[in-house]
N, C-alpha and C. Protein backbone atom coordinates (compact mmCIF):
# COMPACT_ATOMS: atom_id res chain seq x y z
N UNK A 1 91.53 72.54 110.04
CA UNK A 1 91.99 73.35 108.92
C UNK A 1 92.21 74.78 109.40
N UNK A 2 93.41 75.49 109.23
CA UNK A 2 93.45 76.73 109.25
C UNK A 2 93.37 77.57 107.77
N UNK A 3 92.32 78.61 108.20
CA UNK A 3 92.17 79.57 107.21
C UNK A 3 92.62 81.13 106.88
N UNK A 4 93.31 81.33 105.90
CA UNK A 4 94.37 82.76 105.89
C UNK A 4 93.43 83.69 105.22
N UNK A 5 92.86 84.95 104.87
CA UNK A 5 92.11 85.47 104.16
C UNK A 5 93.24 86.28 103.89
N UNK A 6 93.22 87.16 102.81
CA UNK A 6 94.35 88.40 101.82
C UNK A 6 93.21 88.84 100.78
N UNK A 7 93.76 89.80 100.42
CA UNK A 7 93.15 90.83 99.32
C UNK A 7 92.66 92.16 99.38
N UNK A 8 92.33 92.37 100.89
CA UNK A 8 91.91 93.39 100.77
C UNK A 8 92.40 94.55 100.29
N UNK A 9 92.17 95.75 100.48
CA UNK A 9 92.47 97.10 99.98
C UNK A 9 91.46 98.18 99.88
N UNK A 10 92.17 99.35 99.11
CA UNK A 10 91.28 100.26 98.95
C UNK A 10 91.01 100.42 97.51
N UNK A 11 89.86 100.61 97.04
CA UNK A 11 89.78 100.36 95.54
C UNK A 11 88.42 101.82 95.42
N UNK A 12 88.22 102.01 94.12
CA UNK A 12 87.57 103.32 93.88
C UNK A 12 86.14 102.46 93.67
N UNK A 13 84.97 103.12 93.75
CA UNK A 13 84.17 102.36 93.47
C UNK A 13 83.65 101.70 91.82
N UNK A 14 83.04 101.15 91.56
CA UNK A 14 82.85 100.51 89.82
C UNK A 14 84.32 99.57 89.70
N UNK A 15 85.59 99.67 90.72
CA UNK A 15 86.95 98.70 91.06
C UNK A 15 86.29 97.49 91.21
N UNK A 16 87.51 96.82 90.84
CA UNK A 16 87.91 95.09 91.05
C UNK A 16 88.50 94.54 92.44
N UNK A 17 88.46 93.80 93.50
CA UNK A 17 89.25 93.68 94.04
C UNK A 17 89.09 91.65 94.04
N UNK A 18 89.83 90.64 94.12
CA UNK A 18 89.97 89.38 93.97
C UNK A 18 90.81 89.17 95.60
N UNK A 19 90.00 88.38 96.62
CA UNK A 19 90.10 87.96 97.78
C UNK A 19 90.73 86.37 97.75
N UNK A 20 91.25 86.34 98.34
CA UNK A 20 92.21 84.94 98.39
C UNK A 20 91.64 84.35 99.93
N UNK A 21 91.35 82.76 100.18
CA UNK A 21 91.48 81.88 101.71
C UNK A 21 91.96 81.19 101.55
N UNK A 22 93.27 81.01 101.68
CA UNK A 22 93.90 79.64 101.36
C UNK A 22 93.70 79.00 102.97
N UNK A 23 93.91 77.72 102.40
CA UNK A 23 93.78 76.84 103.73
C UNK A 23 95.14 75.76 103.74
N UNK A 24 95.16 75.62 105.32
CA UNK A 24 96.31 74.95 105.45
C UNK A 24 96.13 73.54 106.48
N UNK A 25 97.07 72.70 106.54
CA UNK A 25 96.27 71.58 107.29
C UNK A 25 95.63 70.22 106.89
N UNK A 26 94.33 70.82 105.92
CA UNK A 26 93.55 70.01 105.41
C UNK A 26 93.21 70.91 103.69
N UNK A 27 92.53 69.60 102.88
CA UNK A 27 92.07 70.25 101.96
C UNK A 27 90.97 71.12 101.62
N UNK A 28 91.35 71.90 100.94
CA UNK A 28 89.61 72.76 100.98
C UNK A 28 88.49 72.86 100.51
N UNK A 29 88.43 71.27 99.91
CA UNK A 29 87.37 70.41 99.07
C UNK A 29 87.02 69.95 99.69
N UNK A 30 87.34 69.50 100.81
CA UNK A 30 86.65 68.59 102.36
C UNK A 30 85.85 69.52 102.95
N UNK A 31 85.68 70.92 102.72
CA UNK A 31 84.87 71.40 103.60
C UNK A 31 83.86 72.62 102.36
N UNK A 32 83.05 72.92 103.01
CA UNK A 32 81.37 73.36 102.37
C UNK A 32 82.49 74.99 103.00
N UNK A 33 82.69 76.17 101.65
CA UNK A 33 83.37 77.11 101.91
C UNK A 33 82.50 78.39 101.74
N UNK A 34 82.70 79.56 102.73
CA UNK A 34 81.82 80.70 102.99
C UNK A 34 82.78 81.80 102.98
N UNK A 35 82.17 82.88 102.15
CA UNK A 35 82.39 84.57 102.69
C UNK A 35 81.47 84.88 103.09
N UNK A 36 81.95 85.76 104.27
CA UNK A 36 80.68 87.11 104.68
C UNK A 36 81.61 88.21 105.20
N UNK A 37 80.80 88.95 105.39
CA UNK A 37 81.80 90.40 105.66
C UNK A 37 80.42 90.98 106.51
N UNK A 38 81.50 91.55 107.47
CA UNK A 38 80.95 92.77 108.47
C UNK A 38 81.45 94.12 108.40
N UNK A 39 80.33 94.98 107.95
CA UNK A 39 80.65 96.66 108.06
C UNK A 39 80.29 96.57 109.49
N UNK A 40 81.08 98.19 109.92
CA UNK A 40 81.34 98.84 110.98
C UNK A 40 79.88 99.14 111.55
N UNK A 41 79.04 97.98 112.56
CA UNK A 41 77.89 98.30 113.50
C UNK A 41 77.03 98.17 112.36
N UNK A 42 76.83 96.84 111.95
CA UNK A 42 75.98 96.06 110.89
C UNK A 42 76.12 94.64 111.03
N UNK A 43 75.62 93.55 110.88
CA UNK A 43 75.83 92.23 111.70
C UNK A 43 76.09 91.93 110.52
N UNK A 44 76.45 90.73 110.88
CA UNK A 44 77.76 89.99 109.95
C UNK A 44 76.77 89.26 108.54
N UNK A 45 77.09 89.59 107.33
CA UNK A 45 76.29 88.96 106.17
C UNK A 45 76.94 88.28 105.17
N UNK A 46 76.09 87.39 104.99
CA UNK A 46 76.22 86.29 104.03
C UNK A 46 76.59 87.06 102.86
N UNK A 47 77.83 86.49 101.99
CA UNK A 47 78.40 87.04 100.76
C UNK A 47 78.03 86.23 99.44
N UNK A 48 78.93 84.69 99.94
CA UNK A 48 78.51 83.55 98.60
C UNK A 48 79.51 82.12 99.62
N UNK A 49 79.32 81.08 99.16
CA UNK A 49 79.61 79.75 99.52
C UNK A 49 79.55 78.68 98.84
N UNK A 50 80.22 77.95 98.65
CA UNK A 50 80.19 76.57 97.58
C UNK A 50 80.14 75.43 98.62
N UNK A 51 79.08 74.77 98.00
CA UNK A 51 79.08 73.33 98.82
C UNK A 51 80.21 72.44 98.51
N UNK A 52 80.69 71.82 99.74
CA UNK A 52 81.80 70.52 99.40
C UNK A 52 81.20 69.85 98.35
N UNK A 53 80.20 69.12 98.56
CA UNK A 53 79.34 68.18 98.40
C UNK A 53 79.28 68.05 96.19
N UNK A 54 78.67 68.92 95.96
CA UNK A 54 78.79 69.33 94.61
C UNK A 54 78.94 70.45 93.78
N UNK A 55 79.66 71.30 94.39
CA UNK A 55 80.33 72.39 94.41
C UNK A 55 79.38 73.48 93.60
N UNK A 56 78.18 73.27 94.23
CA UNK A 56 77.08 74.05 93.63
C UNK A 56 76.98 75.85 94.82
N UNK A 57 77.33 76.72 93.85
CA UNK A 57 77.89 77.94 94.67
C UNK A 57 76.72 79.04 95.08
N UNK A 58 76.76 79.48 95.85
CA UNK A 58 75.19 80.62 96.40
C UNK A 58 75.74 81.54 96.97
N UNK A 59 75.14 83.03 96.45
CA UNK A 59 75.05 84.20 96.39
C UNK A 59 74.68 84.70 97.19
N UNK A 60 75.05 86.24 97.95
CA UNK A 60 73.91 86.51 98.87
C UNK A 60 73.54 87.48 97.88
N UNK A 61 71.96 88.77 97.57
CA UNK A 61 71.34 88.99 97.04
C UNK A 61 71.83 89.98 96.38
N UNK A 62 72.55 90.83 97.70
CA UNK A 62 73.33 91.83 97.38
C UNK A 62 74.61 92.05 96.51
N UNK A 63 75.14 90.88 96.23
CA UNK A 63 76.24 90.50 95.33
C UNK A 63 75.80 89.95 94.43
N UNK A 64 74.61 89.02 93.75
CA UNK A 64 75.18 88.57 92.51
C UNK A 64 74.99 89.36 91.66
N UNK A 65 75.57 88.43 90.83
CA UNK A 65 75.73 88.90 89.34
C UNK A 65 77.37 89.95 89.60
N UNK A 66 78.03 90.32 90.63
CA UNK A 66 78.70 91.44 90.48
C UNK A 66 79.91 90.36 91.46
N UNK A 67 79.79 89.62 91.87
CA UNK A 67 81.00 88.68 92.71
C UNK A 67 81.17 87.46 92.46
N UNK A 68 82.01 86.59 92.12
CA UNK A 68 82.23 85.10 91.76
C UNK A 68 83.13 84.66 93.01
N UNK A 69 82.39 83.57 93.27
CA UNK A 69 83.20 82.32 94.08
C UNK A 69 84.11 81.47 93.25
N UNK A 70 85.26 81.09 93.55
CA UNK A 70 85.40 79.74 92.88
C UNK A 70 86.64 79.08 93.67
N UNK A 71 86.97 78.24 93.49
CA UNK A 71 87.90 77.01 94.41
C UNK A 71 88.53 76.68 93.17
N UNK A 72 89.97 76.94 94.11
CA UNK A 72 91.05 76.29 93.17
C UNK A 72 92.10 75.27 94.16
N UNK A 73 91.36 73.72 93.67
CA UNK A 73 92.02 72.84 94.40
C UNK A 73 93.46 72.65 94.15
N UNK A 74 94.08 72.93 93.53
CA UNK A 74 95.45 72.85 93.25
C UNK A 74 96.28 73.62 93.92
N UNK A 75 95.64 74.79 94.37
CA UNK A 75 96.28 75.89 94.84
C UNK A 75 95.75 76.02 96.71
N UNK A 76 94.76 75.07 96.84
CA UNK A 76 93.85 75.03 98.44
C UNK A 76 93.28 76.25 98.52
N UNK A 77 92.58 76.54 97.52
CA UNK A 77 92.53 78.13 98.08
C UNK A 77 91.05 78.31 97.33
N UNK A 78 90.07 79.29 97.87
CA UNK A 78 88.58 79.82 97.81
C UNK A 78 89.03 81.16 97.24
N UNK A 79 88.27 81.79 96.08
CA UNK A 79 88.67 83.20 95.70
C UNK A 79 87.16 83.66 95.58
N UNK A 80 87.40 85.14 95.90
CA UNK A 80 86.31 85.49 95.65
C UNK A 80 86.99 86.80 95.02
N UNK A 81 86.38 87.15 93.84
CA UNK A 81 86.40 88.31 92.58
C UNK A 81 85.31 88.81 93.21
N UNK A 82 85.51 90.37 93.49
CA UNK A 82 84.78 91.23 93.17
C UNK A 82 84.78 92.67 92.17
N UNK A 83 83.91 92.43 91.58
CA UNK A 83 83.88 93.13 90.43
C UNK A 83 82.73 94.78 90.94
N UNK A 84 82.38 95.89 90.58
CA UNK A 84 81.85 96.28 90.30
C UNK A 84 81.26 97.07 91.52
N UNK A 85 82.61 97.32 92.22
CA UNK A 85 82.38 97.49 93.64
C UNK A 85 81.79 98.95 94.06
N UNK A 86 80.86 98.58 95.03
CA UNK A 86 80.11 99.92 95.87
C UNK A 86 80.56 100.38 96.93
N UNK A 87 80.14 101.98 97.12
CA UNK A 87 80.89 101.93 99.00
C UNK A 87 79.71 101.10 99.68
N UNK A 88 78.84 100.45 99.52
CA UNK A 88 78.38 99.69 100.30
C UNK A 88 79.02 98.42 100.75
N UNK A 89 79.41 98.04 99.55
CA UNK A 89 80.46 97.26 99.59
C UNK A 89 81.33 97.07 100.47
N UNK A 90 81.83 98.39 101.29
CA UNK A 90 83.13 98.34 102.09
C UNK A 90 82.75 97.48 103.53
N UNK A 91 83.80 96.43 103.72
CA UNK A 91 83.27 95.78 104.92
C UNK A 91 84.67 94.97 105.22
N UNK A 92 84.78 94.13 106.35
CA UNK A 92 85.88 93.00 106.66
C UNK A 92 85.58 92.18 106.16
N UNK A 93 85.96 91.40 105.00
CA UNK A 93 85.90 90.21 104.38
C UNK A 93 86.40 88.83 105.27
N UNK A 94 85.50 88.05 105.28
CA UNK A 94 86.08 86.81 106.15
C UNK A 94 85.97 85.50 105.62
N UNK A 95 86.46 84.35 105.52
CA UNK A 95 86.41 83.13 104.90
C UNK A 95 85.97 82.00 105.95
N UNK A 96 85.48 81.38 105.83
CA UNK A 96 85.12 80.21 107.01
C UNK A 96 84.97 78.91 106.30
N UNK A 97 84.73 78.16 106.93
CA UNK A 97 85.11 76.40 106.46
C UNK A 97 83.97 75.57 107.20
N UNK A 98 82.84 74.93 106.85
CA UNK A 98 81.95 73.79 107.04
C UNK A 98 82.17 72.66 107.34
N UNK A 99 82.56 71.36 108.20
CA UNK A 99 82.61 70.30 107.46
C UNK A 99 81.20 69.41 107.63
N UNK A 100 80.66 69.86 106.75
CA UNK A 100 79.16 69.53 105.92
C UNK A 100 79.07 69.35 104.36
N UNK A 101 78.19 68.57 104.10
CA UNK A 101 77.93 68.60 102.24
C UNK A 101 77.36 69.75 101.96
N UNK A 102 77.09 70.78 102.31
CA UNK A 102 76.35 71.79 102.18
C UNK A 102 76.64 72.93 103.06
N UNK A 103 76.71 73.80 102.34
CA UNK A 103 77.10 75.60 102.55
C UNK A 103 76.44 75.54 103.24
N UNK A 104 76.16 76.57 104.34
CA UNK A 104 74.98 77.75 104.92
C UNK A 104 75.35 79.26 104.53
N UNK A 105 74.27 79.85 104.64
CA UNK A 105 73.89 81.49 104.72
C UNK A 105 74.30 81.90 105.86
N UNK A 106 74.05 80.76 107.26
CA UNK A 106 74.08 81.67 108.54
C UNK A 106 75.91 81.44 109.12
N UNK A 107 76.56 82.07 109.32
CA UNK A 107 77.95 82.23 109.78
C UNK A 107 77.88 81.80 111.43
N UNK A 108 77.13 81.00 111.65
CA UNK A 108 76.65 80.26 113.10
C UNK A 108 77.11 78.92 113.13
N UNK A 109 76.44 78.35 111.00
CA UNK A 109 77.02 77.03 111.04
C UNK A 109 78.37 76.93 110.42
N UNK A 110 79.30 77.29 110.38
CA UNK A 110 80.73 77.68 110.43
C UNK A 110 81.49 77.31 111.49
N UNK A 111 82.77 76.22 111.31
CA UNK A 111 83.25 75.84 112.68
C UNK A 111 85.21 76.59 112.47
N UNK A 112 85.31 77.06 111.26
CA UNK A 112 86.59 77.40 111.24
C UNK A 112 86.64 78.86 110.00
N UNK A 113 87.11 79.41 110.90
CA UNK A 113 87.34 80.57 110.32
C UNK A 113 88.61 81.69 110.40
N UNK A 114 89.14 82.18 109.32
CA UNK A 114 89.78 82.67 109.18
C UNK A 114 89.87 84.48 109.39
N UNK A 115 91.02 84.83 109.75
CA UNK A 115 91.28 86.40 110.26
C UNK A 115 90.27 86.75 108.84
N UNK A 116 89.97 88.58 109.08
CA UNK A 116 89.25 88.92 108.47
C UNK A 116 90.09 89.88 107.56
N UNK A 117 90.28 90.45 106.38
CA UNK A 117 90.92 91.72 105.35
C UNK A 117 89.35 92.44 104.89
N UNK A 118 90.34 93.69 105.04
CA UNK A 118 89.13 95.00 104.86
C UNK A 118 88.98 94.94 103.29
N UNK A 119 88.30 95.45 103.47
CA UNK A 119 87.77 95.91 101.98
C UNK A 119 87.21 97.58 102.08
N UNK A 120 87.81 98.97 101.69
CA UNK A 120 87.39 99.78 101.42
C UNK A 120 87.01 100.46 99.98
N UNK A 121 86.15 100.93 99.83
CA UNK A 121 85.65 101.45 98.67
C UNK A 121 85.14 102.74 98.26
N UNK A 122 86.18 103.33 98.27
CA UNK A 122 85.90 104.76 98.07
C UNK A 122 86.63 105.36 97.19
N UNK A 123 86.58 106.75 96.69
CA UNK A 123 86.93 107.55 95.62
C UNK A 123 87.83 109.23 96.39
């Protein structure tokens, strides 16, 4: 499966920005789907991920309540909404692909991954 990431930008902070991975190849219900993003000389962190398996979706700590995952099989594509954005926030957004019944946290168990879009957040 190849994976495309889009959305990024520059947005003010308390901004919206909605991240797109479409996938090409294969479907993107066949695979357990991940964001994480890396700021500049900060190691790479877990965002949110939906399991293939039963599309049960997980947060990393720092985002919920303020970012939604969701899969739109019609369209092959993983979105991630972010709402309510911080300059902490600002980082390279990246999408990656599992083929496992189950997400991970760690971006180690990830075998396909897609280019990364920035995300800045400032005023």
């Amino acid at each position: 499966v190849q994976l495309q990431a889009s959305g990024g930008g520059l947005v003010q902070p308390g901004g919206s920005l909605r991240l797109s991975c479409a996938a090409s190849g294969r479907t993107v219900s066949m695979y357990s789907m991940g964001w994480f993003r890396q700021a500049p000389g900060k190691e790479r962190e877990f965002v949110a991920a939906i399991n293939r398996g039963d599309g049960r979706i997980s947060y990393g700590d720092s985002v919920k309540g303020r970012f939604t995952l969701y899969r739109d099989n019609a369209k092959n594509t993983v979105f991630l909404q972010m709402n309510s954005l911080r300059p902490e926030d600002a980082a390279v957004y990246s999408c990656a692909g599992r083929n496992h019944y189950s997400s991970s946290p760690a971006p180690q168990g990830y075998e396909y991954w897609g280019q990364g879009t920035l995300v800045t957040v400032s005023s």
